[in-house]
C-alpha atoms as a PDB file:
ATOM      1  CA  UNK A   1      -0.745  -3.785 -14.781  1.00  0.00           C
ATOM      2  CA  UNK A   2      -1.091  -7.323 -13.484  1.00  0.00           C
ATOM      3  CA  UNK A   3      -1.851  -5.945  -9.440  1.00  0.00           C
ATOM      4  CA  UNK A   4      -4.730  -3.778 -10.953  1.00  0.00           C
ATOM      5  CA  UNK A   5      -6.103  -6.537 -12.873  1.00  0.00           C
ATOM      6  CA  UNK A   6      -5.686  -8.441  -9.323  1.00  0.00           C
ATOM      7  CA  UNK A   7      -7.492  -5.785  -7.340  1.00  0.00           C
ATOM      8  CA  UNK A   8     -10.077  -5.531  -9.682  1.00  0.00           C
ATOM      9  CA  UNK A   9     -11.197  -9.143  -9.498  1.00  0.00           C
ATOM     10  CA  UNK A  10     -10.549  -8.914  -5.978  1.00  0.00           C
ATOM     11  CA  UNK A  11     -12.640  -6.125  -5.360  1.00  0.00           C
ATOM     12  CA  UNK A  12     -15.762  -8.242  -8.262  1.00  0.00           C
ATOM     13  CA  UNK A  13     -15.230 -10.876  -6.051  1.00  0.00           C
ATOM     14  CA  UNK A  14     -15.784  -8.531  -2.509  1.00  0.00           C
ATOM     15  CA  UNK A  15     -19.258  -7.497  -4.488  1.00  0.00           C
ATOM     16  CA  UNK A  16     -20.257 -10.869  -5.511  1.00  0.00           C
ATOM     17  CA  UNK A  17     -19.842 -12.315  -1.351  1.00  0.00           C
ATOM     18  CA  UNK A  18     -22.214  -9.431  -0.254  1.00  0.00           C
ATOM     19  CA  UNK A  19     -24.792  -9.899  -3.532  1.00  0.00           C
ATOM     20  CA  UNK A  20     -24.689 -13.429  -2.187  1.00  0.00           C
ATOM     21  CA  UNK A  21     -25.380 -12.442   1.128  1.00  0.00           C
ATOM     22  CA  UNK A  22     -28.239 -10.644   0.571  1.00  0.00           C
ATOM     23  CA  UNK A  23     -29.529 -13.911  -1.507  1.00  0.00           C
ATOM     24  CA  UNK A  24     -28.992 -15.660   1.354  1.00  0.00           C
ATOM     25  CA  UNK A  25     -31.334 -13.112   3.645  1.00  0.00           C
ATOM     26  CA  UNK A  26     -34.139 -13.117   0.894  1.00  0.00           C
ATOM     27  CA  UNK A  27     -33.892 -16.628   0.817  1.00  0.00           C
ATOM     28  CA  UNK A  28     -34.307 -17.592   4.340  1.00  0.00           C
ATOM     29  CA  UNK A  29     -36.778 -14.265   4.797  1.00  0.00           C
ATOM     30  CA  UNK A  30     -34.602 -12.995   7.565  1.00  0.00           C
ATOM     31  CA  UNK A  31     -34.936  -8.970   7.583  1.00  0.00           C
ATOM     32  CA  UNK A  32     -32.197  -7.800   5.325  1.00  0.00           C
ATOM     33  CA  UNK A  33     -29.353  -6.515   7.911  1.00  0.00           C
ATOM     34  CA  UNK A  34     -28.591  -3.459   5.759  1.00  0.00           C
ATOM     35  CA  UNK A  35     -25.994  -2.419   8.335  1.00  0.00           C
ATOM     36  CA  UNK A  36     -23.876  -5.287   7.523  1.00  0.00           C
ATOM     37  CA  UNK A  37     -24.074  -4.577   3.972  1.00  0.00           C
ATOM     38  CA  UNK A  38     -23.717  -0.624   4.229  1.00  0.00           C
ATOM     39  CA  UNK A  39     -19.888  -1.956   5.969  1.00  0.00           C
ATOM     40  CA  UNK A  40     -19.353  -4.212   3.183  1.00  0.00           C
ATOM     41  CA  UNK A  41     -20.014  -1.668   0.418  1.00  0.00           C
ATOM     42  CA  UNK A  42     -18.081   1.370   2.011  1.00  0.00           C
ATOM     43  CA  UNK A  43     -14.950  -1.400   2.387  1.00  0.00           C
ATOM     44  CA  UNK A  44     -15.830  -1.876  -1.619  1.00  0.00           C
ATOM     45  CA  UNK A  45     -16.354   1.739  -1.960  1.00  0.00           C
ATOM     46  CA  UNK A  46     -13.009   2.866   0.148  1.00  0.00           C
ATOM     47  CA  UNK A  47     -11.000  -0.289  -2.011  1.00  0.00           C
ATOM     48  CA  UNK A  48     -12.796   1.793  -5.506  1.00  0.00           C
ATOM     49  CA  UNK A  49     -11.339   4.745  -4.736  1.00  0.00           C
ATOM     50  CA  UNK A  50      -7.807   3.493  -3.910  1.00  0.00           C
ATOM     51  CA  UNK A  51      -8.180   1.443  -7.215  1.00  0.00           C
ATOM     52  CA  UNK A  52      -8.860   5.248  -8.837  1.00  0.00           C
ATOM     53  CA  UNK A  53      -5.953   6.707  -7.305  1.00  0.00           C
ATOM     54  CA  UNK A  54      -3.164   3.783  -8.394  1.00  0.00           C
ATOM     55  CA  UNK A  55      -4.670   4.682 -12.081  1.00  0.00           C
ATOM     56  CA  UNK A  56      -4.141   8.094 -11.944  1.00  0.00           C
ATOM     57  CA  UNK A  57      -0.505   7.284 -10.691  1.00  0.00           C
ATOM     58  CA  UNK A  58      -0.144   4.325 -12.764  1.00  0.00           C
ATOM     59  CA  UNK A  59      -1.242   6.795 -16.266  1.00  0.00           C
ATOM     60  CA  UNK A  60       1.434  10.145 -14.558  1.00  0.00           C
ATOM     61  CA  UNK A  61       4.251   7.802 -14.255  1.00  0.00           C
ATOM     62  CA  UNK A  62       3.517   6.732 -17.933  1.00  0.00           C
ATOM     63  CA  UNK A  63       3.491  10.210 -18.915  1.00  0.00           C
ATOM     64  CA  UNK A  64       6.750  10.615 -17.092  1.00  0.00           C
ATOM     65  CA  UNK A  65       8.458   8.202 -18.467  1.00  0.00           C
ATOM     66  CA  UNK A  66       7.445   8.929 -22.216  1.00  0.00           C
ATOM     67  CA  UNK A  67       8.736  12.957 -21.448  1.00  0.00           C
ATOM     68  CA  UNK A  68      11.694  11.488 -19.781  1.00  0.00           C
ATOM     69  CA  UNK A  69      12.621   9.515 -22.794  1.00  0.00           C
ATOM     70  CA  UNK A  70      11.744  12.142 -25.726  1.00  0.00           C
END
């Protein structure tokens, strides 16, 4: 459970570089590159969705082991 817990804050911390980025363009009223951040959030999106998967392995193998031990 520990390397979800990991990813997770990894992946809060991936969010919180591009909110901060985007701070950063309203501050200094450059035009918002919303390419840049479109490539940051599908590398948060694509990192989501791996997250999902482990889960669903992570809760099988539970369910596994539980039948394997009844």
């Amino acid at each position: 459970m520990k390397h979800i817990i990991k990813e997770i804050e990894s992946i809060a911390s991936d969010v919180g570089v591009i909110r901060r980025k985007a701070e950063e363009y309203e501050k200094e009223g450059d035009e918002f590159d919303l390419d840049m951040i479109q490539v940051y959030l599908m590398g948060v999106n694509n990192r989501l969705e791996d997250l999902s998967d482990l889960l669903e392995y992570e809760e099988l193998a539970e369910k596994i082991r539980v039948v394997k031990w009844k």
